[in-house]
C-alpha atoms as a PDB file:
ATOM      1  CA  UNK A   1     -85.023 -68.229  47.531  1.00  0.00           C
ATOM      2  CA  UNK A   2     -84.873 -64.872  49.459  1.00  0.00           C
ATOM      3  CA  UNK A   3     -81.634 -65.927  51.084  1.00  0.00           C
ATOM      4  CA  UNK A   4     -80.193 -65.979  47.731  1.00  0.00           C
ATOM      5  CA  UNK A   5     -81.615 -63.076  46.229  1.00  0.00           C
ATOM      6  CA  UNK A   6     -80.109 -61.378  49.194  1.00  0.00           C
ATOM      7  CA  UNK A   7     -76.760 -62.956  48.679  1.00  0.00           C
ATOM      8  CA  UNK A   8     -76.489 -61.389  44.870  1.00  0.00           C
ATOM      9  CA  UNK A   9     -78.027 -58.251  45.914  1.00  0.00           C
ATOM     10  CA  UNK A  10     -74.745 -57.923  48.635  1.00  0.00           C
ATOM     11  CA  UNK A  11     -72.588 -58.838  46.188  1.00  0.00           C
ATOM     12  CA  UNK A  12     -73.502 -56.250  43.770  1.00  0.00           C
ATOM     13  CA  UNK A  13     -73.039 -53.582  46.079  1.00  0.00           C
ATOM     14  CA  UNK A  14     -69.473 -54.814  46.933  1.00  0.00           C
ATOM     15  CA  UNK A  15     -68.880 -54.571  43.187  1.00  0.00           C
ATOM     16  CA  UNK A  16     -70.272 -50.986  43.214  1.00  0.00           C
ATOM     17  CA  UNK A  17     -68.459 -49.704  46.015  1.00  0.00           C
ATOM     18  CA  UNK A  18     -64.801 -51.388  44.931  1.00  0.00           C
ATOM     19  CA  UNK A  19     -65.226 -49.333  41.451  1.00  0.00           C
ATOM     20  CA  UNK A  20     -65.961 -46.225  43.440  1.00  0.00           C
ATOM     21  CA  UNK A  21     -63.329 -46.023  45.646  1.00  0.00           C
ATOM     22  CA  UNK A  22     -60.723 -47.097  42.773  1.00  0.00           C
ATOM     23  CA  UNK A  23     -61.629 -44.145  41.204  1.00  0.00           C
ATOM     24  CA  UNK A  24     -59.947 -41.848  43.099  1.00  0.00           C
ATOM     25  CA  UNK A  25     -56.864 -43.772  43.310  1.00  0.00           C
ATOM     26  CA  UNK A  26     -56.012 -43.773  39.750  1.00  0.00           C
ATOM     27  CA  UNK A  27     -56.679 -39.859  39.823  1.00  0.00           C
ATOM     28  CA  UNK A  28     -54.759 -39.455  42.139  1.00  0.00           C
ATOM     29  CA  UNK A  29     -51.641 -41.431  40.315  1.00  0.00           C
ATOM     30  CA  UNK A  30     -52.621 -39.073  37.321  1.00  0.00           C
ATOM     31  CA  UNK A  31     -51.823 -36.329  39.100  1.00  0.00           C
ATOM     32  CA  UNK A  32     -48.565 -37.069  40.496  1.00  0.00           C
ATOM     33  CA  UNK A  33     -47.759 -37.364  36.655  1.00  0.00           C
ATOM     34  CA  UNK A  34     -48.858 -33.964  36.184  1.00  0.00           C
ATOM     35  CA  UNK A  35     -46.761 -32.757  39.170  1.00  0.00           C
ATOM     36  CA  UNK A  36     -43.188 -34.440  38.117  1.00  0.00           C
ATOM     37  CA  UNK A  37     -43.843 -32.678  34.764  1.00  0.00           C
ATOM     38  CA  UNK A  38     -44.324 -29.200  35.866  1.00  0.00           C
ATOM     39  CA  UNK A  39     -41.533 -29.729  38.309  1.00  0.00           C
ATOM     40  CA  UNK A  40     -38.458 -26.898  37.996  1.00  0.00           C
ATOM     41  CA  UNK A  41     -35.739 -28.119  35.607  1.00  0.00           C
ATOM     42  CA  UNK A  42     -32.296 -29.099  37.297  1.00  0.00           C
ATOM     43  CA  UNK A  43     -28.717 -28.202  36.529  1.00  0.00           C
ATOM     44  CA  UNK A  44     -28.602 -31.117  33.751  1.00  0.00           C
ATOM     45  CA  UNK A  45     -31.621 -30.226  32.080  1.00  0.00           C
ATOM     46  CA  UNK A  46     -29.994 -26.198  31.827  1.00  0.00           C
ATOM     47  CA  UNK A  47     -26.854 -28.065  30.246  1.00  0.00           C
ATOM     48  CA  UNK A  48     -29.019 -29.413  27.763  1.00  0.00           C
ATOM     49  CA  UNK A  49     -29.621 -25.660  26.318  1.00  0.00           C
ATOM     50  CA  UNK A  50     -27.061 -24.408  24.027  1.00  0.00           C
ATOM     51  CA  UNK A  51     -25.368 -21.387  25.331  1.00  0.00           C
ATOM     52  CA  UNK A  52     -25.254 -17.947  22.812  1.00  0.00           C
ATOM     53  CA  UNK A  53     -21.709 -17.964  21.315  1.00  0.00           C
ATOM     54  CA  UNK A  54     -19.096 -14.898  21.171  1.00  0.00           C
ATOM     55  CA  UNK A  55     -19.390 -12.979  17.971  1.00  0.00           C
ATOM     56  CA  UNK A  56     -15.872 -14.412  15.972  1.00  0.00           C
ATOM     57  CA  UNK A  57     -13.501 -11.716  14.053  1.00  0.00           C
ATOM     58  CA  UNK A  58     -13.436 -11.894  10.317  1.00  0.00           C
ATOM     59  CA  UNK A  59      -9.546 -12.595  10.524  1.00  0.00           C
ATOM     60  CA  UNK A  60     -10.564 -15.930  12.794  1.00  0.00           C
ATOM     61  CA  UNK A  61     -10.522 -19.267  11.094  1.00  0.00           C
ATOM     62  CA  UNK A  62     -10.688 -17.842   7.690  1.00  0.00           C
ATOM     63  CA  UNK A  63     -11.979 -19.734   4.445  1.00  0.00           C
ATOM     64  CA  UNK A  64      -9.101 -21.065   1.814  1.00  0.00           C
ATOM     65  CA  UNK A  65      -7.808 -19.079  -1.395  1.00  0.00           C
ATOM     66  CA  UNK A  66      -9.328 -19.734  -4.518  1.00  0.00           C
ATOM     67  CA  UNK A  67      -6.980 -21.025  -7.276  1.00  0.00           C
ATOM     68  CA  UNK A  68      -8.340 -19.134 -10.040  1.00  0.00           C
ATOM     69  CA  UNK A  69      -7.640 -15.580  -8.378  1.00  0.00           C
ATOM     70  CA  UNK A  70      -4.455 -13.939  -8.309  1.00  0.00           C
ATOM     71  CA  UNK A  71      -3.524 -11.104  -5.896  1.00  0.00           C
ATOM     72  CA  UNK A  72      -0.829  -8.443  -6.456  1.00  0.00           C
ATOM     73  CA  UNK A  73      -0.072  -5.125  -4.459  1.00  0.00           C
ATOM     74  CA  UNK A  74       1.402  -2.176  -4.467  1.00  0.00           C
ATOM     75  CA  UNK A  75       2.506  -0.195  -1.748  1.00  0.00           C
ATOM     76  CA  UNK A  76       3.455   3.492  -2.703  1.00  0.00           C
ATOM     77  CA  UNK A  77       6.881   4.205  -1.528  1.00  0.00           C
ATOM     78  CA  UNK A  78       8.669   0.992  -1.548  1.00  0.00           C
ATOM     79  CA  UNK A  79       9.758  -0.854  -4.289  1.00  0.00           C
ATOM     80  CA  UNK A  80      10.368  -5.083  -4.731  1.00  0.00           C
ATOM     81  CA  UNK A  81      13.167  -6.186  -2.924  1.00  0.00           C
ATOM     82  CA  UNK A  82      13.349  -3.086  -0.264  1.00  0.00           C
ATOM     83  CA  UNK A  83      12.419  -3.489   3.185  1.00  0.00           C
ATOM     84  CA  UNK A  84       9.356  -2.039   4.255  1.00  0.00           C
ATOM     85  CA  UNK A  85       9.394   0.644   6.409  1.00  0.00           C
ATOM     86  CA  UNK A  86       5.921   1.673   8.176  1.00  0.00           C
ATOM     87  CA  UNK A  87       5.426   4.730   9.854  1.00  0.00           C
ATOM     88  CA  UNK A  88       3.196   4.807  12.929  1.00  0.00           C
ATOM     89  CA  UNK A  89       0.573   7.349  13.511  1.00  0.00           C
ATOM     90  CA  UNK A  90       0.391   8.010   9.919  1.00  0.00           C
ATOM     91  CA  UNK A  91      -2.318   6.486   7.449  1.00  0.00           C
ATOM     92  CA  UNK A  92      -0.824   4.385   4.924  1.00  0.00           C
ATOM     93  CA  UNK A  93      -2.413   3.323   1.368  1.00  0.00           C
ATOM     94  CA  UNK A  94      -1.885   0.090  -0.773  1.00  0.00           C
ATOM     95  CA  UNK A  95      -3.438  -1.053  -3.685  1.00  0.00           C
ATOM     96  CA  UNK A  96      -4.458  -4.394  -4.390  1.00  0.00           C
ATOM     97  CA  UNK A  97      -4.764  -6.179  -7.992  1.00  0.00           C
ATOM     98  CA  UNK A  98      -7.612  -8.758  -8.203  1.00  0.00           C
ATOM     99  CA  UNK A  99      -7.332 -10.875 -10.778  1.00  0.00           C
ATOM    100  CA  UNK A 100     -10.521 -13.601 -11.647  1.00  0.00           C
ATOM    101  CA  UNK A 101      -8.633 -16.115 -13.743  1.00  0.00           C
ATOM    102  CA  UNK A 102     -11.228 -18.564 -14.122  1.00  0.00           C
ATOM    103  CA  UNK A 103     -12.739 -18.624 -18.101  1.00  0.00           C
ATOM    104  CA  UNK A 104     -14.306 -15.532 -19.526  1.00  0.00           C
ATOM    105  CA  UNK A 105     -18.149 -15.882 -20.848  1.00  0.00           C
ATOM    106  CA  UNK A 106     -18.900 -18.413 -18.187  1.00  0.00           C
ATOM    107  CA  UNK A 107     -21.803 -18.511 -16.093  1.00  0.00           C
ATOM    108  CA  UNK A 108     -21.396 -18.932 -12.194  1.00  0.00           C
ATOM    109  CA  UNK A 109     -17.996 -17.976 -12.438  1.00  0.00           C
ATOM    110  CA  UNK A 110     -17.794 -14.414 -10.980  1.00  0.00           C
ATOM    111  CA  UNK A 111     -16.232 -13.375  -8.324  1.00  0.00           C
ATOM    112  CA  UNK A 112     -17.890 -10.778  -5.342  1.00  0.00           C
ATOM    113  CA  UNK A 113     -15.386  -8.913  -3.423  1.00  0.00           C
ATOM    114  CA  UNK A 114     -16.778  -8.491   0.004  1.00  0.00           C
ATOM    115  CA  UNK A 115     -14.556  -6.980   2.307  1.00  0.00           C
ATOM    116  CA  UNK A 116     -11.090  -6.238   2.961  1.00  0.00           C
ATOM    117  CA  UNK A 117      -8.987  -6.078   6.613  1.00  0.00           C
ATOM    118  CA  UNK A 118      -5.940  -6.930   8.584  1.00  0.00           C
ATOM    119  CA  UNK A 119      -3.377  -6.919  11.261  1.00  0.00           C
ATOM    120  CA  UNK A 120       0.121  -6.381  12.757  1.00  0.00           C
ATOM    121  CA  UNK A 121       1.058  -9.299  14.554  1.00  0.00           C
ATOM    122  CA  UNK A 122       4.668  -9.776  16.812  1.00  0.00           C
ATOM    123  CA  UNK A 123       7.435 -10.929  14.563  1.00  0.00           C
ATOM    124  CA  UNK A 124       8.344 -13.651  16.533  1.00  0.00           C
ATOM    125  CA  UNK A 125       4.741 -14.841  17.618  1.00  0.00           C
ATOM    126  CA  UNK A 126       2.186 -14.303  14.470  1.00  0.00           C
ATOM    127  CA  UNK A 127      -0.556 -15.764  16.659  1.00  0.00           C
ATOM    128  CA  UNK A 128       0.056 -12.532  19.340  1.00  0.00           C
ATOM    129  CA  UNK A 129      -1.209  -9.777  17.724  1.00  0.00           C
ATOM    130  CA  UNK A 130      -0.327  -6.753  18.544  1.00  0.00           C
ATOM    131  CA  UNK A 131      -3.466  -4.654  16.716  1.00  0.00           C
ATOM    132  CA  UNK A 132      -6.444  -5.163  13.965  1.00  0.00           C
ATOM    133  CA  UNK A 133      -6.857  -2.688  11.187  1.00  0.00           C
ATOM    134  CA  UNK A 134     -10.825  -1.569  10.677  1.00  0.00           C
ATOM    135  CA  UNK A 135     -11.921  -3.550   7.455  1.00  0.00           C
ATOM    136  CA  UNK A 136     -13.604  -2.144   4.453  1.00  0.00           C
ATOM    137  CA  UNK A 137     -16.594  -3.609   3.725  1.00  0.00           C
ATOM    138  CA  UNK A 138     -18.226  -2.958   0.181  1.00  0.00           C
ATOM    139  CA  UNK A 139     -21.986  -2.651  -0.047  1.00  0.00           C
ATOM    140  CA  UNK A 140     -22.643  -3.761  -2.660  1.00  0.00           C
ATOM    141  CA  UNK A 141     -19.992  -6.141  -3.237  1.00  0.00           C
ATOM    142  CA  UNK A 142     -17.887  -5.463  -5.958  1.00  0.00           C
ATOM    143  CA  UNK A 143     -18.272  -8.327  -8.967  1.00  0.00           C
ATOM    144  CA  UNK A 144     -14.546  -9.229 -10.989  1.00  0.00           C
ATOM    145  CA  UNK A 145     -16.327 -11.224 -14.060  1.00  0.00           C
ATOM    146  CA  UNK A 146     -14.332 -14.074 -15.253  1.00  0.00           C
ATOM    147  CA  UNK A 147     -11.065 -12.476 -17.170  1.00  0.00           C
ATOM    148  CA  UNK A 148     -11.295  -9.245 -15.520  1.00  0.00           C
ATOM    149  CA  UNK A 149      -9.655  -7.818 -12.717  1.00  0.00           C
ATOM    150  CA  UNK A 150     -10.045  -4.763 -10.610  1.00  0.00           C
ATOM    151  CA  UNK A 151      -8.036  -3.075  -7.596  1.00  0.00           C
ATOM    152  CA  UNK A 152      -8.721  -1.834  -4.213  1.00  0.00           C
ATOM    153  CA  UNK A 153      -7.834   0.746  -2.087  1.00  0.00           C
ATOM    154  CA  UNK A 154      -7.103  -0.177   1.530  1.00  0.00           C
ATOM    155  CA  UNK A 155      -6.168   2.748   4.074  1.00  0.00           C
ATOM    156  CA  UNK A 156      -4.245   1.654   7.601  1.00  0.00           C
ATOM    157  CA  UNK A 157      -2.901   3.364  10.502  1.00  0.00           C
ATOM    158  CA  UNK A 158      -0.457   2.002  13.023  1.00  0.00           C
ATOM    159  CA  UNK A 159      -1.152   2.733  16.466  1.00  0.00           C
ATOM    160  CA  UNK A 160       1.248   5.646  17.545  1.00  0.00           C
ATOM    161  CA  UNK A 161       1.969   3.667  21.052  1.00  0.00           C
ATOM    162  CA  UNK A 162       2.858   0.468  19.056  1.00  0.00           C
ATOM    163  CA  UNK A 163       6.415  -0.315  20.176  1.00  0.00           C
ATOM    164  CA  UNK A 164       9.038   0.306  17.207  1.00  0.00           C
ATOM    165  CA  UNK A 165      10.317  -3.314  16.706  1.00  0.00           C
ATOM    166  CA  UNK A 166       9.762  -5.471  13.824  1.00  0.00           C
ATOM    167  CA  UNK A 167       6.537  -7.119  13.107  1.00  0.00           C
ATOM    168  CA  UNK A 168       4.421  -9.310  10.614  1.00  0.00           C
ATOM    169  CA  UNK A 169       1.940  -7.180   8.426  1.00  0.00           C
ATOM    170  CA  UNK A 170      -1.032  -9.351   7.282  1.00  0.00           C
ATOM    171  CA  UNK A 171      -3.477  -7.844   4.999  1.00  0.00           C
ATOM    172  CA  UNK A 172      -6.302 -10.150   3.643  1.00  0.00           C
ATOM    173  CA  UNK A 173      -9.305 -10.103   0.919  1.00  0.00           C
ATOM    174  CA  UNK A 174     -12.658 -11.897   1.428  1.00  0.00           C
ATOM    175  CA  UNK A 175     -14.626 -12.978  -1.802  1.00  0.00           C
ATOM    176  CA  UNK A 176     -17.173 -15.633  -2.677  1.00  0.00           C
ATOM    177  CA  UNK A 177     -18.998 -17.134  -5.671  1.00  0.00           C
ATOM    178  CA  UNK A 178     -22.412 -18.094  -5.666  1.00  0.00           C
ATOM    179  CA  UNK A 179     -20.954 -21.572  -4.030  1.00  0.00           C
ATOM    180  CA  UNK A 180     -18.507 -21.110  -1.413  1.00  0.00           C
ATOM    181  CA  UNK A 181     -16.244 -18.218   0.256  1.00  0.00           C
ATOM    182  CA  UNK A 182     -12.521 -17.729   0.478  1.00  0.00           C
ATOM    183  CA  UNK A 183      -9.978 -15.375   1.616  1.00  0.00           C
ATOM    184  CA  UNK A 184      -6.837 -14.260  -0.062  1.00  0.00           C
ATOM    185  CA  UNK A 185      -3.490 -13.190   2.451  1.00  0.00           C
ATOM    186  CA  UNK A 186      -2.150 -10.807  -0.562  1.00  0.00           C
ATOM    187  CA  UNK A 187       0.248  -9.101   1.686  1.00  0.00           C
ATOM    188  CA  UNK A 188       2.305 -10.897   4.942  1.00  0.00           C
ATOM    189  CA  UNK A 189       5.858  -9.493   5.371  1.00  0.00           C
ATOM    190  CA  UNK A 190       7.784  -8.190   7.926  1.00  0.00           C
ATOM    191  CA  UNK A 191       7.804  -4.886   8.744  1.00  0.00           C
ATOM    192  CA  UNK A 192       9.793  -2.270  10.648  1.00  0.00           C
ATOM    193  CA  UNK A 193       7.511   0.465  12.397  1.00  0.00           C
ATOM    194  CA  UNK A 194       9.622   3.594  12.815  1.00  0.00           C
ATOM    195  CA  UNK A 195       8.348   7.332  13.746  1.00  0.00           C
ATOM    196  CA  UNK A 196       7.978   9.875  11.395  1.00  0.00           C
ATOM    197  CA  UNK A 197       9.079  13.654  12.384  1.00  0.00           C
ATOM    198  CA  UNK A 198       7.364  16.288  10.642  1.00  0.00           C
ATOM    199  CA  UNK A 199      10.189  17.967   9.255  1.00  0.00           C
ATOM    200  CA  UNK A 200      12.223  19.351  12.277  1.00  0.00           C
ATOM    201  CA  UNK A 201      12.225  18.481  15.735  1.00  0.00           C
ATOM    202  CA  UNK A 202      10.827  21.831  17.868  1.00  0.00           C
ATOM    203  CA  UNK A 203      12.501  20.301  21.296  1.00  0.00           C
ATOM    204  CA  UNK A 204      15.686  19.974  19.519  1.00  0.00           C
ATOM    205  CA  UNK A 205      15.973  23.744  17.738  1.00  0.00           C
ATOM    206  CA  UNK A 206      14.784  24.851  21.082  1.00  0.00           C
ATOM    207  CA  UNK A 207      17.928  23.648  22.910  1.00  0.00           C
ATOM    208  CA  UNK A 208      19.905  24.858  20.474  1.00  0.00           C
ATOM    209  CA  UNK A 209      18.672  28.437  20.641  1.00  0.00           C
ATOM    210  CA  UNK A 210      18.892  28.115  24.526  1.00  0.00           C
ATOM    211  CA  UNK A 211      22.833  27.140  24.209  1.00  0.00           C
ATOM    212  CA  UNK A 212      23.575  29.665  21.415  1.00  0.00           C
ATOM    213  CA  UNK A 213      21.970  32.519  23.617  1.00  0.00           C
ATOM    214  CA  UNK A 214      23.849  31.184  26.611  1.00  0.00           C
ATOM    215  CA  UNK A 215      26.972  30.865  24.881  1.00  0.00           C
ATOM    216  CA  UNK A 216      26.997  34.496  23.696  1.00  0.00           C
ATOM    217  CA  UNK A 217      26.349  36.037  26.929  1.00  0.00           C
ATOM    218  CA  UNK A 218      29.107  34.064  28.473  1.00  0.00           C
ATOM    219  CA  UNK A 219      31.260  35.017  25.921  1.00  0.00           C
ATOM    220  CA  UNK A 220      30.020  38.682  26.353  1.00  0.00           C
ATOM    221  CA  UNK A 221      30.748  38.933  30.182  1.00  0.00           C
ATOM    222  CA  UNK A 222      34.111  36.922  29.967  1.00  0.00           C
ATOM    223  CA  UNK A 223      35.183  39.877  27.304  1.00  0.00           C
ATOM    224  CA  UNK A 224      33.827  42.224  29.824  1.00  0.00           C
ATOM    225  CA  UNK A 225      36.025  40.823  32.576  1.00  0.00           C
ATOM    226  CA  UNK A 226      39.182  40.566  30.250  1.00  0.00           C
ATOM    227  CA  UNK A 227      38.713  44.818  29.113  1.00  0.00           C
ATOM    228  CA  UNK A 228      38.853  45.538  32.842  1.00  0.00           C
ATOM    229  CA  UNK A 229      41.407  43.495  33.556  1.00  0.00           C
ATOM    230  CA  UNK A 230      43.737  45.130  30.852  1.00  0.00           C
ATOM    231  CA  UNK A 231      42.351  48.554  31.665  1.00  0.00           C
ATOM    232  CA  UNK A 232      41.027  48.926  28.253  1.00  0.00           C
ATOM    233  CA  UNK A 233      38.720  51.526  27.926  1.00  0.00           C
ATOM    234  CA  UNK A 234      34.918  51.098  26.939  1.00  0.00           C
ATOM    235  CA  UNK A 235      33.064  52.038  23.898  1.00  0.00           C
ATOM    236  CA  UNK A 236      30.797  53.827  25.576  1.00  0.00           C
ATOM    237  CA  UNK A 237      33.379  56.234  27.022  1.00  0.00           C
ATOM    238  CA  UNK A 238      34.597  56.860  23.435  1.00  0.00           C
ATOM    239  CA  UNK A 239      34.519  60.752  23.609  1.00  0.00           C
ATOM    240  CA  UNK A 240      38.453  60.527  24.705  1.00  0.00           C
ATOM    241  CA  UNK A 241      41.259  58.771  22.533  1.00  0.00           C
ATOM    242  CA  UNK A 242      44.631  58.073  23.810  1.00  0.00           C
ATOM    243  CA  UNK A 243      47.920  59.831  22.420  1.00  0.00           C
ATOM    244  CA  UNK A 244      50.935  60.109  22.449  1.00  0.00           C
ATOM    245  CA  UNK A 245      50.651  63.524  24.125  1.00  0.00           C
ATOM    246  CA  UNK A 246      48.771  62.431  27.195  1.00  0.00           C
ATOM    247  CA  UNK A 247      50.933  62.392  30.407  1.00  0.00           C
ATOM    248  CA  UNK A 248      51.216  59.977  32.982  1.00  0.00           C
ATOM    249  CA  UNK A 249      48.663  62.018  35.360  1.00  0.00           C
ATOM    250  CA  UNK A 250      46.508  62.766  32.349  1.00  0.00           C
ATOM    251  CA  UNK A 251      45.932  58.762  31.436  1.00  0.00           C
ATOM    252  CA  UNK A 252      45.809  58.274  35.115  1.00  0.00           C
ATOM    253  CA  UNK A 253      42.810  60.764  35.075  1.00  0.00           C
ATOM    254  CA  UNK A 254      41.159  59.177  32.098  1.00  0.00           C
ATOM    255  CA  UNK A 255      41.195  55.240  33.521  1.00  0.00           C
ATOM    256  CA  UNK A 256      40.241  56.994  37.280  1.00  0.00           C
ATOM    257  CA  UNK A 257      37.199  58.366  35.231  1.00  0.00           C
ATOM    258  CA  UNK A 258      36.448  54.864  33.111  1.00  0.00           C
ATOM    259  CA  UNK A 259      36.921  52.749  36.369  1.00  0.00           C
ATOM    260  CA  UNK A 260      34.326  54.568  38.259  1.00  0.00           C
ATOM    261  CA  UNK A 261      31.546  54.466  35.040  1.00  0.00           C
ATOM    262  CA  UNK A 262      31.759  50.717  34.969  1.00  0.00           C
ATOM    263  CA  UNK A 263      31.257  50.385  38.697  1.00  0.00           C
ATOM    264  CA  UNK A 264      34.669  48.588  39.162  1.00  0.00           C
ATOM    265  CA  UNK A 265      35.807  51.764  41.672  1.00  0.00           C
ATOM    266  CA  UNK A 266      34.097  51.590  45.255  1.00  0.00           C
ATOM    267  CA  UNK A 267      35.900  54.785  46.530  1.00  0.00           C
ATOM    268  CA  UNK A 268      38.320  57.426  45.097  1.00  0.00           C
ATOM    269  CA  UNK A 269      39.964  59.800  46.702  1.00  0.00           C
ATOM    270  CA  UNK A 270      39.217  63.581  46.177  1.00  0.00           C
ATOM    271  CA  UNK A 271      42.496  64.276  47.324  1.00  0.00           C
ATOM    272  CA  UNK A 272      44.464  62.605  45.178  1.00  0.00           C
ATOM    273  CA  UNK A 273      42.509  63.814  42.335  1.00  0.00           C
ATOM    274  CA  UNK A 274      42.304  67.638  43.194  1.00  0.00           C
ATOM    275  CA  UNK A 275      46.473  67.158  43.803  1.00  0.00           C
ATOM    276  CA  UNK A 276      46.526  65.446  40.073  1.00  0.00           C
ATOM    277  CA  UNK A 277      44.547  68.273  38.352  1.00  0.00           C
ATOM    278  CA  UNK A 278      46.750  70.758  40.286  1.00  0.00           C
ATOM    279  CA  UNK A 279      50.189  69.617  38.795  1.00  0.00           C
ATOM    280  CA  UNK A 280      49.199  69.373  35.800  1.00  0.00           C
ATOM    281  CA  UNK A 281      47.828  72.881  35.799  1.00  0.00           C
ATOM    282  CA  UNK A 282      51.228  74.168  36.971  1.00  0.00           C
ATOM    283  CA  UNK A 283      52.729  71.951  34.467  1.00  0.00           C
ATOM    284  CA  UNK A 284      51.176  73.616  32.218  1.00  0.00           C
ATOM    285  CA  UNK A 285      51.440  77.088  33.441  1.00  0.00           C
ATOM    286  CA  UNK A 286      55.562  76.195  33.365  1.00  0.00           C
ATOM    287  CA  UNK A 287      55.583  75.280  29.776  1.00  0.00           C
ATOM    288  CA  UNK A 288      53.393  78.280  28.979  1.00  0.00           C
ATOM    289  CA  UNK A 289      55.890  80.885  30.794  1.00  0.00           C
ATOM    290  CA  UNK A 290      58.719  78.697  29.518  1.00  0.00           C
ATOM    291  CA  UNK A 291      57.439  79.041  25.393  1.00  0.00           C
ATOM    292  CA  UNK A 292      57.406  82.499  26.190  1.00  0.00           C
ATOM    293  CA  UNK A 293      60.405  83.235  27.179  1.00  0.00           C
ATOM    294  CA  UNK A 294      61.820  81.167  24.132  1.00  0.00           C
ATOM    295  CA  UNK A 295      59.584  83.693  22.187  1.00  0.00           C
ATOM    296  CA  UNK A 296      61.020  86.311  23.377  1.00  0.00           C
ATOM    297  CA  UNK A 297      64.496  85.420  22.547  1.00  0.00           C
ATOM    298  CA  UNK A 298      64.074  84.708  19.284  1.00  0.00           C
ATOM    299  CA  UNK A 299      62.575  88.110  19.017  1.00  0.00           C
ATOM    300  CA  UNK A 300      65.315  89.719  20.545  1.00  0.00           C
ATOM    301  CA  UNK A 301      68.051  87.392  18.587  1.00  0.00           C
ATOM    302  CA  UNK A 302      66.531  88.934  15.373  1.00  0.00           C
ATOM    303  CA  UNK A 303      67.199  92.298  16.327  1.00  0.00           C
END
């Protein structure tokens, strides 16, 4: 009897001590759970988180035209069937027509303008473009009821480095209803880009005033060279004038004098000069003696 009370009594604490340690061992698996949870997240668990995406451009994947609107322009200085002509580095104005064609007295059929924008594009690549215009957004939007229409203002300015060449002009409306958006391309020709001169060109009057100038004081010095080569006298030595009186040593005198006030003369001779001056004193003094004695015959042939 005590050998089996014993017995159960050993038994029991085997049963005690296999739930205690246990115990711990289950904890323990618990925690590992814990642990792989709070683990860092790998490579594929970041690909799992959407990435921010880039902001898009209005002009990007834009919304279909609504059937009920119609979209005219005008641009000021060209008229239908000319080309267009666009100057660059100069703001340029059209004027759109928006027409909501849908039927008047009609609820849920208005029309909100929202914005307005565009862009020159290569000629021979649209999808290249070469610059976007700033759009024009209206706060509040602008309502067409059905039956009405309205027009808009839209102010552009090409790029004065833009090359001049021929390219595709794209100018676009953005609207909605109280259902869906849409965009109308009113305008998408081809344009020529040209630069605009405001009125005269400064370099080119310049370069004429420089050749004018040059070509009078060539003209000036070549007449210069031409006098003094024909011995003509100067205007500024016009105290003297030449007659028929004048004798060879006389004129000789003058062009001696109107050689050496131009500078033309290094050296004259004093000589020469004095010996001039000298004959024609005694030339004189002849014809003075010789008038008198003619004088004096006369006088005596009247008596």
């Amino acid at each position: 009897m005590k050998l089996s009370t014993f017995l159960l009594v050993v038994l029991g604490l085997l049963a005690v001590s296999t739930n205690f340690f246990a115990t711990p061992a289950y904890a323990q698996e618990d925690g590992e759970d814990d642990d792989e949870d709070s683990a860092p997240p790998t490579e594929e668990d970041d690909a799992d988180y959407e990435q921010p995406s880039a902001p898009v451009h209005p002009l990007t994947n834009m919304e279909g035209s609504s059937p009920d609107v119609i979209t005219t322009y005008v641009l000021p200085g060209h008229t239908t069937g000319s080309s267009f002509d666009i100057a660059v580095n100069k703001q340029v104005s059209i004027v759109v027509g928006f027409v909501n064609n849908r039927e008047a007295d009609s609820e849920g059929n208005a029309m909100k303008v929202k914005a307005i924008g565009g862009s020159l594009n290569r000629g021979a690549d649209f999808s290249k473009y070469i610059q976007n215009f700033t759009m024009v957004a209206f706060q509040p939007q602008e309502v067409v009821d059905p039956g009405a229409e309205m027009t808009f203002e839209f102010n552009f300015k090409v790029d004065g480095a833009t090359d001049l060449q021929q390219s595709q002009l794209a100018l676009t409306i953005f609207y909605e209803d109280d259902n869906e958006d849409f965009t109308t391309t009113f305008f998408n020709e081809t344009v020529t880009l040209f630069e605009e001169n405001g009125g005269f060109d400064q370099q080119l009057i310049g370069t004429y005033v420089i050749l004018i100038v040059a070509l009078v004081g060539g003209g000036m010095y070549l007449w210069g060279v031409i006098k003094t080569q024909l011995g003509m006298k100067s205007s500024k030595s016009g105290g003297k004038k030449s007659s028929g009186t004048y004798t060879k040593e006389e004129q000789f005198l003058d062009y001696q004098d109107q050689f050496i006030a131009q500078g033309e003369v290094k050296e004259v001779s004093k000589k020469k000069k004095q010996a001039a001056a000298k004959r024609i004193a005694e030339n004189k003094a002849k014809k003075k003696i010789q008038d008198a004695k003619k004088r004096k015959a006369n006088a005596e042939a009247e008596f």
